[in-house]
C-alpha atoms as a PDB file:
ATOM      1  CA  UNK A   1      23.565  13.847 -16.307  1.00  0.00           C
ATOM      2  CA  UNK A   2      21.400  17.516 -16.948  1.00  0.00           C
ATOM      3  CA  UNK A   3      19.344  17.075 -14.041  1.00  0.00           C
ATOM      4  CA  UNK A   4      18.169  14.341 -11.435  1.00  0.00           C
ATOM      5  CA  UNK A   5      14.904  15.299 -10.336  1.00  0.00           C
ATOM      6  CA  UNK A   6      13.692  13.749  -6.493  1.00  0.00           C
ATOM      7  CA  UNK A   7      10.028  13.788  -6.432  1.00  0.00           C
ATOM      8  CA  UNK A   8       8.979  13.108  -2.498  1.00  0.00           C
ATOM      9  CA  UNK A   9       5.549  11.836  -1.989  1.00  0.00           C
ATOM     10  CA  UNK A  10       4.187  12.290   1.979  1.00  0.00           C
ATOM     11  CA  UNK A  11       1.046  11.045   3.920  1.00  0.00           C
ATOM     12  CA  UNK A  12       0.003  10.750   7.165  1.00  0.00           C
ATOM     13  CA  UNK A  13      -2.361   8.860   8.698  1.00  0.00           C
ATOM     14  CA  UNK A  14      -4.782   9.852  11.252  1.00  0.00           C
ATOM     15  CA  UNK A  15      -2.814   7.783  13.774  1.00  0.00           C
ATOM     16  CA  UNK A  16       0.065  10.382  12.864  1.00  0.00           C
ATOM     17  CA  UNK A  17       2.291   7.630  10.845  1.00  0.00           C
ATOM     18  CA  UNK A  18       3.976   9.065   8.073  1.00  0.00           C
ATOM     19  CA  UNK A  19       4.844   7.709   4.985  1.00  0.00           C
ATOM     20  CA  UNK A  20       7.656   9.175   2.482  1.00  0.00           C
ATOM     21  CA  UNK A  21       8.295   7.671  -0.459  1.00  0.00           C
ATOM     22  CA  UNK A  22      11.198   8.924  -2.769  1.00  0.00           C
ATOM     23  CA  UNK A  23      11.071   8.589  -6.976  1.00  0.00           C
ATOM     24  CA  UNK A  24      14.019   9.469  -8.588  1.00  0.00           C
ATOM     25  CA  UNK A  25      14.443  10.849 -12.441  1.00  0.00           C
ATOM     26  CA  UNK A  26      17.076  11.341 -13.782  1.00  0.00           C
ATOM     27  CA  UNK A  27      17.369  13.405 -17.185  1.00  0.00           C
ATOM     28  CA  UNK A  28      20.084  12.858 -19.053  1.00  0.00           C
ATOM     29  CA  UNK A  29      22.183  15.162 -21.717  1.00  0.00           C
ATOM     30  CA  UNK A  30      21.699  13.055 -24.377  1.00  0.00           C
ATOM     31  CA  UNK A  31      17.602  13.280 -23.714  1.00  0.00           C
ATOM     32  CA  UNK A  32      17.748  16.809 -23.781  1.00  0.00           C
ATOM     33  CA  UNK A  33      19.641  16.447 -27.131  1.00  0.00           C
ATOM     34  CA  UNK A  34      17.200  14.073 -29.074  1.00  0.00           C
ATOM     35  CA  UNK A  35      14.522  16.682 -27.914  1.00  0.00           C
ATOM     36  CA  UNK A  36      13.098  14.811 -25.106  1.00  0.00           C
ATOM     37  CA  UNK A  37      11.975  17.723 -22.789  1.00  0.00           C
ATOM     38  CA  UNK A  38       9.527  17.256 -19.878  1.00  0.00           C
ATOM     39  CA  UNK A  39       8.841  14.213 -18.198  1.00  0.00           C
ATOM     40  CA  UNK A  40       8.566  10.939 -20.590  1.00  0.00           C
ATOM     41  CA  UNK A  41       5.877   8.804 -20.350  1.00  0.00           C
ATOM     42  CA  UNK A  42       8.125   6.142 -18.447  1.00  0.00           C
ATOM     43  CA  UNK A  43       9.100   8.746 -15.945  1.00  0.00           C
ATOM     44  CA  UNK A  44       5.293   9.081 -15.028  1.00  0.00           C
ATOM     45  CA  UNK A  45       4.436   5.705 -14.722  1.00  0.00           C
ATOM     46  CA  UNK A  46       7.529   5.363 -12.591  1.00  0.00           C
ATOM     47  CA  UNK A  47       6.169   8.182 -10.455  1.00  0.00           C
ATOM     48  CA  UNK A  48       2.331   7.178 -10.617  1.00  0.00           C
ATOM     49  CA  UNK A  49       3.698   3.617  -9.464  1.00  0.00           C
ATOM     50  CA  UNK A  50       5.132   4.591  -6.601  1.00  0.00           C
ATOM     51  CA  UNK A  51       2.661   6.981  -5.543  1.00  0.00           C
ATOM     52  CA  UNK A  52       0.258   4.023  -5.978  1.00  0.00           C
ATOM     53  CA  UNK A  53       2.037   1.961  -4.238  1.00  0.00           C
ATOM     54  CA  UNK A  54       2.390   5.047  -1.235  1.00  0.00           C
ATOM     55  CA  UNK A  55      -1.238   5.302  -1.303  1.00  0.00           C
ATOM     56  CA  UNK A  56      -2.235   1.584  -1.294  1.00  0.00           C
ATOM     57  CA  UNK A  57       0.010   0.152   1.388  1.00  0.00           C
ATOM     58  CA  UNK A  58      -1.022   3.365   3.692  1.00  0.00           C
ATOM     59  CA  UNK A  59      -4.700   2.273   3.241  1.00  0.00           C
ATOM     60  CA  UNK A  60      -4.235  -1.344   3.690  1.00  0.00           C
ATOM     61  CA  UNK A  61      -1.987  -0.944   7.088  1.00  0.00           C
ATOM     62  CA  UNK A  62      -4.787   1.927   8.543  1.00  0.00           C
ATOM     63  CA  UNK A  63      -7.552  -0.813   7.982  1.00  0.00           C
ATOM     64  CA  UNK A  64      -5.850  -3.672   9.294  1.00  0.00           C
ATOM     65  CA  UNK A  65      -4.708  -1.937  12.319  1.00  0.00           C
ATOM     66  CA  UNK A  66      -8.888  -0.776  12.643  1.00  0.00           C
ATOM     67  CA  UNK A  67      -9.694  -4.566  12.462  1.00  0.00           C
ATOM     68  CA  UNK A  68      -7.245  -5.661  14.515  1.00  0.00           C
ATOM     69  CA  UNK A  69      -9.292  -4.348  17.401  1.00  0.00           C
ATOM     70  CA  UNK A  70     -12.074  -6.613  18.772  1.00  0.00           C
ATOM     71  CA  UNK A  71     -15.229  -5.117  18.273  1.00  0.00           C
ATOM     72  CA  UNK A  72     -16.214  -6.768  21.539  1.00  0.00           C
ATOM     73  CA  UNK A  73     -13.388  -5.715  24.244  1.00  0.00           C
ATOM     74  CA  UNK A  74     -11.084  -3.216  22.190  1.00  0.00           C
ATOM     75  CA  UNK A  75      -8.225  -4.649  23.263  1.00  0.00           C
ATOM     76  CA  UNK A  76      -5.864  -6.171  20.243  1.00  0.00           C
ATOM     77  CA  UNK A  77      -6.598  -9.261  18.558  1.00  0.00           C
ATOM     78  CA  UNK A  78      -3.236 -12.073  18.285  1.00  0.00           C
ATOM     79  CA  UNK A  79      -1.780 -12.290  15.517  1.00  0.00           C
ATOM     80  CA  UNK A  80      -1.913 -15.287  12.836  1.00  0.00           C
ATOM     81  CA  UNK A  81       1.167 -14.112  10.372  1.00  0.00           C
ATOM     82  CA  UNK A  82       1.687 -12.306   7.897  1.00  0.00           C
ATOM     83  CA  UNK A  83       1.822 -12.963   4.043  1.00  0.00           C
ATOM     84  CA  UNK A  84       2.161 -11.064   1.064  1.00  0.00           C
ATOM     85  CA  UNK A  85      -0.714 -10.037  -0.996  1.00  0.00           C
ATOM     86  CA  UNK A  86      -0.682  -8.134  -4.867  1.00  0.00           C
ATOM     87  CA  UNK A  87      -3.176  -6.429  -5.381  1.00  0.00           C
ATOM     88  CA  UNK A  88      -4.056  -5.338  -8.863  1.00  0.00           C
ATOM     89  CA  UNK A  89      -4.828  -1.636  -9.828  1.00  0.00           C
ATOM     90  CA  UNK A  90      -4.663   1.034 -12.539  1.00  0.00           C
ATOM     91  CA  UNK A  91      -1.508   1.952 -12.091  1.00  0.00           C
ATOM     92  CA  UNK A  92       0.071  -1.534 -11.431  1.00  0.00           C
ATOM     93  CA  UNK A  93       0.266  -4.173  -8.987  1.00  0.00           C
ATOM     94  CA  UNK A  94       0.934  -3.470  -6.032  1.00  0.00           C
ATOM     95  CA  UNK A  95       2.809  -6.164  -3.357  1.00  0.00           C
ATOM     96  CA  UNK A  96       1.222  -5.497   0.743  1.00  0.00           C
ATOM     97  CA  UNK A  97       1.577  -6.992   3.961  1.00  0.00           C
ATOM     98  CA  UNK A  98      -1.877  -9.073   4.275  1.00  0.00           C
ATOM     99  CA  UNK A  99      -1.985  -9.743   8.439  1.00  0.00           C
ATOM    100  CA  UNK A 100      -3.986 -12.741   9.535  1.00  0.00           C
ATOM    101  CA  UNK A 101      -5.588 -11.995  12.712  1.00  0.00           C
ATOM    102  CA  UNK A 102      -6.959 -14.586  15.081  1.00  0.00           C
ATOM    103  CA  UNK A 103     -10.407 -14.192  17.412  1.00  0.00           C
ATOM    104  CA  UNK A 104     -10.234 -12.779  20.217  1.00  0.00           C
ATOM    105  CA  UNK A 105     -10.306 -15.875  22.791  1.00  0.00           C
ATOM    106  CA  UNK A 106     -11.568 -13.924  25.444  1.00  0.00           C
ATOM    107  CA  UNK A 107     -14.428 -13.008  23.678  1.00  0.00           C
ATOM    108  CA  UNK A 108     -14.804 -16.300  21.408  1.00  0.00           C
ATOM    109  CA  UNK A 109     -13.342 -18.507  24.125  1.00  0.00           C
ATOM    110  CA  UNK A 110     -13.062 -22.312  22.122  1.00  0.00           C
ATOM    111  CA  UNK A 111     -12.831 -20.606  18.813  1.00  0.00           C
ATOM    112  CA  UNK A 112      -9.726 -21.112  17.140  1.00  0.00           C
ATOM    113  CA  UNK A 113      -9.910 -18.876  13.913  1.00  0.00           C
ATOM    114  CA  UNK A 114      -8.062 -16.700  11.720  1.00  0.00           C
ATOM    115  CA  UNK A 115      -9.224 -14.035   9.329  1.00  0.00           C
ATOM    116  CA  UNK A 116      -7.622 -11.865   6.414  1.00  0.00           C
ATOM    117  CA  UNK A 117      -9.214  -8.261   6.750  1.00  0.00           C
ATOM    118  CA  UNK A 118      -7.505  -7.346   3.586  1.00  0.00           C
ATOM    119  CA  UNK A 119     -10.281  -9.721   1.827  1.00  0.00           C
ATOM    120  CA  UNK A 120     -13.178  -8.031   3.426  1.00  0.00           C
ATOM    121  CA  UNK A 121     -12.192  -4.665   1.317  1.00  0.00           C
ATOM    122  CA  UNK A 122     -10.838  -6.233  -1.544  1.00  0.00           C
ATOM    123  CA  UNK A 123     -11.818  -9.960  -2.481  1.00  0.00           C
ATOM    124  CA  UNK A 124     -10.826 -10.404  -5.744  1.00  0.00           C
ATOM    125  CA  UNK A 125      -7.612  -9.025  -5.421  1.00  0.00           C
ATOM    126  CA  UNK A 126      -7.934  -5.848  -7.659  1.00  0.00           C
ATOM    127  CA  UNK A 127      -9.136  -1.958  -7.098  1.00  0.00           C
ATOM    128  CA  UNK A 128     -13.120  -1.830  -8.027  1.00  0.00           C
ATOM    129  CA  UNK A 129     -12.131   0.092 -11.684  1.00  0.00           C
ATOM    130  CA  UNK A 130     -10.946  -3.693 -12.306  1.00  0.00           C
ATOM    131  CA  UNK A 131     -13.344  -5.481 -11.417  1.00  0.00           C
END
């Protein structure tokens, strides 16, 4: 191996999470040999995925935490489950935790109902360039 580059890709949220993703490349001898210098375009698509991914899965949790809330009381809603949800964009699918939050029965007392607020910001399952 010439040289393993580790590209480290950081956000936080306003809630002060962090997220830190890691993309390795490695670049071999034999690369460098065949005149393969710089990044290939596999290497950036394997960097632009995970950033993607990084930047999607940050957004998603941040919005379902925000609708978690009641609107009503501001005190958490229960929780459904969870399932997985891909979600389609430019730079790949990308695989999220999709909550399922139930009503809150204070406030909707008889009302026995779940909701998926990753389909309120993106129904059809794909970024808007997509669509």
């Amino acid at each position: 191996m010439a040289v393993e580059w580790t590209i480290t890709i950081e956000g936080k949220s306003e809630f002060g999470d962090v997220c830190r993703r890691e993309v390795r490349v490695d670049k071999s001898w034999e690369r460098l040999f065949d005149g393969e210098i710089g990044l290939s375009i596999e290497d950036g698509k394997k960097i632009m995925t995970a950033l993607q991914s990084a930047v999607v899965n940050q957004e998603v949790n941040a919005y379902a935490l925000f609708r978690r809330v009641c609107p009503d009381c501001h005190t958490f809603r229960p929780v459904k489950d969870y399932t997985a949800r891909r979600i389609r964009t430019v730079f790949g699918t990308v695989e999220v935790r999709n909550p399922r939050w139930m009503l809150c029965g204070d406030c909707h007392p008889g009302m026995v109902v779940a909701f998926a607020p990753l389909k309120e910001i993106c129904p059809d399952r794909a970024t808007p360039e997509l669509n």
